[in-house]
C-alpha atoms as a PDB file:
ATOM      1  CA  UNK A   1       0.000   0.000   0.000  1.00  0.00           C
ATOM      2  CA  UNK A   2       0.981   3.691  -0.631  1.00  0.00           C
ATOM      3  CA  UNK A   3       1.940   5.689   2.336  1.00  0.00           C
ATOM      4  CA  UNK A   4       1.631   9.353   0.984  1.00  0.00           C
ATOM      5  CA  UNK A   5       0.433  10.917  -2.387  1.00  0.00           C
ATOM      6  CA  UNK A   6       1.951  14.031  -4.181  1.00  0.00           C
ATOM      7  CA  UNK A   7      -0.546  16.761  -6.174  1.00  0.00           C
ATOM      8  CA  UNK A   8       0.133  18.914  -8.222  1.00  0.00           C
ATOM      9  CA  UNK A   9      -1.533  21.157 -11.543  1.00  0.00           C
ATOM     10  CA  UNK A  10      -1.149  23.671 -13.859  1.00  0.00           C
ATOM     11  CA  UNK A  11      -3.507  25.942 -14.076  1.00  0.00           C
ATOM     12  CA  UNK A  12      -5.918  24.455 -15.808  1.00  0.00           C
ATOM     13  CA  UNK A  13      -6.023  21.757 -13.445  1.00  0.00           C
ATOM     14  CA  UNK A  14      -5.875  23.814 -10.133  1.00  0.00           C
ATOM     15  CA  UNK A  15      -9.718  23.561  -9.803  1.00  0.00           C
ATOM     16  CA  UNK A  16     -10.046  19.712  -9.996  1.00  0.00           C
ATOM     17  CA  UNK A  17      -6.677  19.525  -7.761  1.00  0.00           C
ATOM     18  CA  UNK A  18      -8.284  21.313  -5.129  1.00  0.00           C
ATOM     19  CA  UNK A  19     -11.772  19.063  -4.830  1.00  0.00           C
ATOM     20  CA  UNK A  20      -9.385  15.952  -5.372  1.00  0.00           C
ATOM     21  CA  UNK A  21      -7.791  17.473  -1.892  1.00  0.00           C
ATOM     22  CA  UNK A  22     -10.857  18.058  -0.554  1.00  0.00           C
ATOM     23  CA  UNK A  23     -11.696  14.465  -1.178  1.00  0.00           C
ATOM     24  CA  UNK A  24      -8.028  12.738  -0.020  1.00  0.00           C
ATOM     25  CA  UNK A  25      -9.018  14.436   3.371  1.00  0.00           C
ATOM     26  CA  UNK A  26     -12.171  12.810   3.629  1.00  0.00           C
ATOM     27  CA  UNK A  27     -10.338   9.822   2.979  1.00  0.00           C
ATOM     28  CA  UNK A  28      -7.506  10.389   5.447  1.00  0.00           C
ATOM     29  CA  UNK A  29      -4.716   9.978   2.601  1.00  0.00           C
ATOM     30  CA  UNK A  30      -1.576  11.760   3.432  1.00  0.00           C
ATOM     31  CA  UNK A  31      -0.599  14.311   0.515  1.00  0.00           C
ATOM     32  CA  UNK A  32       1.831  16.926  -0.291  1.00  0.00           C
ATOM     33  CA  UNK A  33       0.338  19.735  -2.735  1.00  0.00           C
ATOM     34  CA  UNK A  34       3.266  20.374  -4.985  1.00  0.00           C
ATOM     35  CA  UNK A  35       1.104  23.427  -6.347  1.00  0.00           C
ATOM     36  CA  UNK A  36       0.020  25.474  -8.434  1.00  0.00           C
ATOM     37  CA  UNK A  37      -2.006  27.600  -5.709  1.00  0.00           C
ATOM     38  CA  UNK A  38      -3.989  29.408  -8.355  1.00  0.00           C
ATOM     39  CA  UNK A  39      -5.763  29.554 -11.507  1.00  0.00           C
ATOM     40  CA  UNK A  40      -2.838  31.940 -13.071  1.00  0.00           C
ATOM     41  CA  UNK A  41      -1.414  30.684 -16.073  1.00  0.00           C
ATOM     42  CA  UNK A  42       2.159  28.319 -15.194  1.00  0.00           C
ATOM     43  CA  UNK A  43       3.946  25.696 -17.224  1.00  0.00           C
ATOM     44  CA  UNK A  44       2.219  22.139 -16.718  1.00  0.00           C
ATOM     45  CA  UNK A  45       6.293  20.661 -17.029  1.00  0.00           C
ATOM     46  CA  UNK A  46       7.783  22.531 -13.462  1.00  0.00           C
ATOM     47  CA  UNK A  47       4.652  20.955 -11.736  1.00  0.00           C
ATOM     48  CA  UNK A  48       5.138  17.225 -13.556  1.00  0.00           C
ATOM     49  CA  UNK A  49       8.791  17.504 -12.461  1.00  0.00           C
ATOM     50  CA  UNK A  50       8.201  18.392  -8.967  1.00  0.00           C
ATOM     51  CA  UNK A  51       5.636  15.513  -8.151  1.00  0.00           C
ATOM     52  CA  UNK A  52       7.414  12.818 -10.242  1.00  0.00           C
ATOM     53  CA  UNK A  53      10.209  13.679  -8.627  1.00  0.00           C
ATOM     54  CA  UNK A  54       8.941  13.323  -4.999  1.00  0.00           C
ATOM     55  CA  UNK A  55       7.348  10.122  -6.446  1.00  0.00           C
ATOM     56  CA  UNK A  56      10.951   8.682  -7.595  1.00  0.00           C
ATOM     57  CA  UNK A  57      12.732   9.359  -4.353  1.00  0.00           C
ATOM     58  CA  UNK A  58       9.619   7.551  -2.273  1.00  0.00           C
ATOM     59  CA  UNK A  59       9.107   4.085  -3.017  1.00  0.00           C
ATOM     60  CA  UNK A  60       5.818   4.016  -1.765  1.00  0.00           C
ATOM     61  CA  UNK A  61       4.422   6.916  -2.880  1.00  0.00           C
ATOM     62  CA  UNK A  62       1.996   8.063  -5.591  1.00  0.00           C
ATOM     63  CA  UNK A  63       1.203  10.991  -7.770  1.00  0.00           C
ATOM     64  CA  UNK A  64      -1.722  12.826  -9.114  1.00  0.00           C
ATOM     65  CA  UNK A  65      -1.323  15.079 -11.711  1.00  0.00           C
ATOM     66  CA  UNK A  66      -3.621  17.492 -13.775  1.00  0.00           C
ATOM     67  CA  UNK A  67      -3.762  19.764 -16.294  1.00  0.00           C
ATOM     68  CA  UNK A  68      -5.679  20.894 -19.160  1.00  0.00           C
ATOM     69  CA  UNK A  69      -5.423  17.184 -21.075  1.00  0.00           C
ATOM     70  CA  UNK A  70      -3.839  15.179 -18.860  1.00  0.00           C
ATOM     71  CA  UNK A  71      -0.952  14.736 -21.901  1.00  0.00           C
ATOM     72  CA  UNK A  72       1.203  17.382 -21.208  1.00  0.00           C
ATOM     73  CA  UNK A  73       1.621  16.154 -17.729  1.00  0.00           C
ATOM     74  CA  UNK A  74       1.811  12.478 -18.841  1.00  0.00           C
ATOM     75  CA  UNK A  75       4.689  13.322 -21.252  1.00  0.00           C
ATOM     76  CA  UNK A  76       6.785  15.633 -18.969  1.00  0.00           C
ATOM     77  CA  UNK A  77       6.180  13.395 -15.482  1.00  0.00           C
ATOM     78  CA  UNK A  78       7.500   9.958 -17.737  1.00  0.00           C
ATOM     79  CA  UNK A  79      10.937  11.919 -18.187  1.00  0.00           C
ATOM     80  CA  UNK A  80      11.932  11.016 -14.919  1.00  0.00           C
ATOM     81  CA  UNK A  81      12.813   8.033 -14.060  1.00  0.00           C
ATOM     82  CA  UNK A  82      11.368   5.599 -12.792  1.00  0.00           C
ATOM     83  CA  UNK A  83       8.573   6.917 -13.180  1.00  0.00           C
ATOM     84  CA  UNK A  84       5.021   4.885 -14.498  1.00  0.00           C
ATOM     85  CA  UNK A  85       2.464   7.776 -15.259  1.00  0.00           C
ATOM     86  CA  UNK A  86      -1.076   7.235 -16.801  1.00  0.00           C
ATOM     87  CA  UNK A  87      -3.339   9.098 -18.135  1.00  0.00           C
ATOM     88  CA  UNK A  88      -6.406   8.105 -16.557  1.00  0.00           C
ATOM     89  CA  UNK A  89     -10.049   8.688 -18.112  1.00  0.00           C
ATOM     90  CA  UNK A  90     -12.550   5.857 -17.187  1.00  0.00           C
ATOM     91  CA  UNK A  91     -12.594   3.296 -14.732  1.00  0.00           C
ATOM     92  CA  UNK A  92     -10.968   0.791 -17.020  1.00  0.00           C
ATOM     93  CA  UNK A  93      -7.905   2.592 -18.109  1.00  0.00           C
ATOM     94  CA  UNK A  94      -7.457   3.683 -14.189  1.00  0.00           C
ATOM     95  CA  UNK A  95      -7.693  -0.050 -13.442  1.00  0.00           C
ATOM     96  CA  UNK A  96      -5.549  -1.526 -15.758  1.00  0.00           C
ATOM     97  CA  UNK A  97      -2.881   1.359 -15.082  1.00  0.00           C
ATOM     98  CA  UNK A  98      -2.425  -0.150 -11.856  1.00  0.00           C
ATOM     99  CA  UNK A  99      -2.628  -3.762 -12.476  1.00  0.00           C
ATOM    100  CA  UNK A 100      -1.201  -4.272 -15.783  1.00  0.00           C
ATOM    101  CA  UNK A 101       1.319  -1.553 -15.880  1.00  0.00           C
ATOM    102  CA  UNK A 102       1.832  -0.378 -12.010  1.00  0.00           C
ATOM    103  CA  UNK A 103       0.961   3.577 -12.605  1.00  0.00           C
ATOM    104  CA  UNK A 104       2.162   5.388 -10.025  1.00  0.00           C
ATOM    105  CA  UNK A 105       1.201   8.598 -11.266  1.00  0.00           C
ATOM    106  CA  UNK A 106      -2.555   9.432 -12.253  1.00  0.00           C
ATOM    107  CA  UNK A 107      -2.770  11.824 -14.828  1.00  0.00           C
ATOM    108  CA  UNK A 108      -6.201  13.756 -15.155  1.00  0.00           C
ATOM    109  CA  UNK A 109      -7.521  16.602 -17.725  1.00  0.00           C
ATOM    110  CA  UNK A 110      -8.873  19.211 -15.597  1.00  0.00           C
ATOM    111  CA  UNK A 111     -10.725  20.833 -18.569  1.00  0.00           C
ATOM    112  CA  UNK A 112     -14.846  19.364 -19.656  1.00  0.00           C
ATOM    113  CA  UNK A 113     -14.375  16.663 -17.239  1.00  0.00           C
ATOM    114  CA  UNK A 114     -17.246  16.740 -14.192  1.00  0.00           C
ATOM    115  CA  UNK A 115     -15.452  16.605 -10.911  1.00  0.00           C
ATOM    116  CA  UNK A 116     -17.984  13.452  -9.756  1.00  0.00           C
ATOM    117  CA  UNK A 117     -16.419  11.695 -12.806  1.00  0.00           C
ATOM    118  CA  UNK A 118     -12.333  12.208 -12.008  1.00  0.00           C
ATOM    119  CA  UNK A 119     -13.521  11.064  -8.169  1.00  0.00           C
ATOM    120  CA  UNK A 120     -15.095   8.089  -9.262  1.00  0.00           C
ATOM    121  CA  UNK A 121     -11.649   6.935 -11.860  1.00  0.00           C
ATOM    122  CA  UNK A 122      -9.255   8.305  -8.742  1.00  0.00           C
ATOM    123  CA  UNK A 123     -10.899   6.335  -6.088  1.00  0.00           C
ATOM    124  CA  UNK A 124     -10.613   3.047  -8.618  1.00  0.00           C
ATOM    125  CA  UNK A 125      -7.084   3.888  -8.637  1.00  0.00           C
ATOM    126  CA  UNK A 126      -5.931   4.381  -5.531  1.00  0.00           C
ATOM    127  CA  UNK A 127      -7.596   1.313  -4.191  1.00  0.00           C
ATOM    128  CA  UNK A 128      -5.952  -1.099  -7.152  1.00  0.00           C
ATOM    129  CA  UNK A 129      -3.179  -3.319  -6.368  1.00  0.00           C
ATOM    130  CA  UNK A 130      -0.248  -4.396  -9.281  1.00  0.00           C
ATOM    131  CA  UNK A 131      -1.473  -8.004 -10.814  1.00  0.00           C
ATOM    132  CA  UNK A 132       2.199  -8.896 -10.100  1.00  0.00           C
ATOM    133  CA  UNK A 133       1.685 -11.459 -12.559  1.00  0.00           C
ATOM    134  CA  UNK A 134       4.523 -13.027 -14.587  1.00  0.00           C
ATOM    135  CA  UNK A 135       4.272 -11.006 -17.689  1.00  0.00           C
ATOM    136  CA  UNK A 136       3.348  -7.458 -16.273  1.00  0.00           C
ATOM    137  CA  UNK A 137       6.812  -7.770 -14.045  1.00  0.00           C
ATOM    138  CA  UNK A 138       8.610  -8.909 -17.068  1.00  0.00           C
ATOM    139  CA  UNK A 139       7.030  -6.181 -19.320  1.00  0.00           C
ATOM    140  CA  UNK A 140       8.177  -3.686 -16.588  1.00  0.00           C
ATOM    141  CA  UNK A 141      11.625  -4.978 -16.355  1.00  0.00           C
ATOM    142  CA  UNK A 142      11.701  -4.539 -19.743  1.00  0.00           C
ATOM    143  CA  UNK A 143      11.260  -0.790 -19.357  1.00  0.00           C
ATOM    144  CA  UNK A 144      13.278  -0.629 -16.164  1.00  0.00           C
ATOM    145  CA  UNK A 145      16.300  -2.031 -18.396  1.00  0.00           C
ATOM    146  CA  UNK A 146      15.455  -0.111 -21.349  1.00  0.00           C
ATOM    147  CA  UNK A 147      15.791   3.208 -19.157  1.00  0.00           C
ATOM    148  CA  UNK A 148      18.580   2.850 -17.380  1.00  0.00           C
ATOM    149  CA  UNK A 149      20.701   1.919 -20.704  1.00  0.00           C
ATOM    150  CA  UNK A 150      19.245   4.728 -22.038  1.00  0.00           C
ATOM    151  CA  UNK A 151      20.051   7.396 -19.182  1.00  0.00           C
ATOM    152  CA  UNK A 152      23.262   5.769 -18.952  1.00  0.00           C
ATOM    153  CA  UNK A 153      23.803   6.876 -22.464  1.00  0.00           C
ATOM    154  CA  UNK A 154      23.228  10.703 -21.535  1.00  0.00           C
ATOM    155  CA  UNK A 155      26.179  13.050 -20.454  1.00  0.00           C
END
């Protein structure tokens, strides 16, 4: 299980970042909110960085992210490594983040998406376990090896 969860958002996902806080608490998750603190237009990459970051340096931690798509966050927080982020729309694709592929970042779009909706898909989630089956571990290795020959590369 996942001992603490890191937000963040640009600002077009500030809104939805603050009722997923709203609802963590409820929940009694502990979280760190990596920002932004307002609706004032930032760049979605300094807030991907910050929260994958915390997430690559905690084991057993997990990240939400949001912003306008979900993509740009997606593409910016899977820079780092180690790092397993999803872009997260329905119930299935939340699910089979976590079991299939062991997400541990959520990526959200903050714009045309009802609040009740990106509750629902974050509460599926947080509450799903890795399959640890044979051939999601391998696929993963896989990755694992694939990035750190490939960072290893880089001056």
């Amino acid at each position: 299980m996942f001992m603490k969860i890191f937000i963040g958002a640009d600002h077009a996902g500030f809104k939805l970042k603050e009722d997923i806080i709203k609802y963590l608490k409820t929940l009694k998750i502990s979280f760190d909110d990596l920002g932004t603190s307002s609706d004032e237009r930032v760049d979605y990459p300094d807030f991907a960085f910050k929260v994958a970051g915390a997430v690559a340096k905690n084991k057993n931690a997990r990240g939400i992210l949001i912003c306008g798509t979900g993509t740009g966050m997606v593409i910016a927080a899977n820079k780092v490594r180690g790092i397993r982020a999803a872009l997260i729309y329905d119930d299935y694709t939340a699910r089979m983040a976590r079991e299939h592929n062991d997400a541990n970042i959520a990526c959200l779009r903050g714009r045309k998406f009802p609040v009740k909706k990106a509750l629902k898909i974050l509460k599926v989630w947080l509450k799903t376990s890795f399959s640890r089956e044979l051939r999601h571990k391998q696929r993963l290795e896989k990755v694992s090896k694939y990035e750190e020959k490939f960072h290893a590369c880089l001056p």
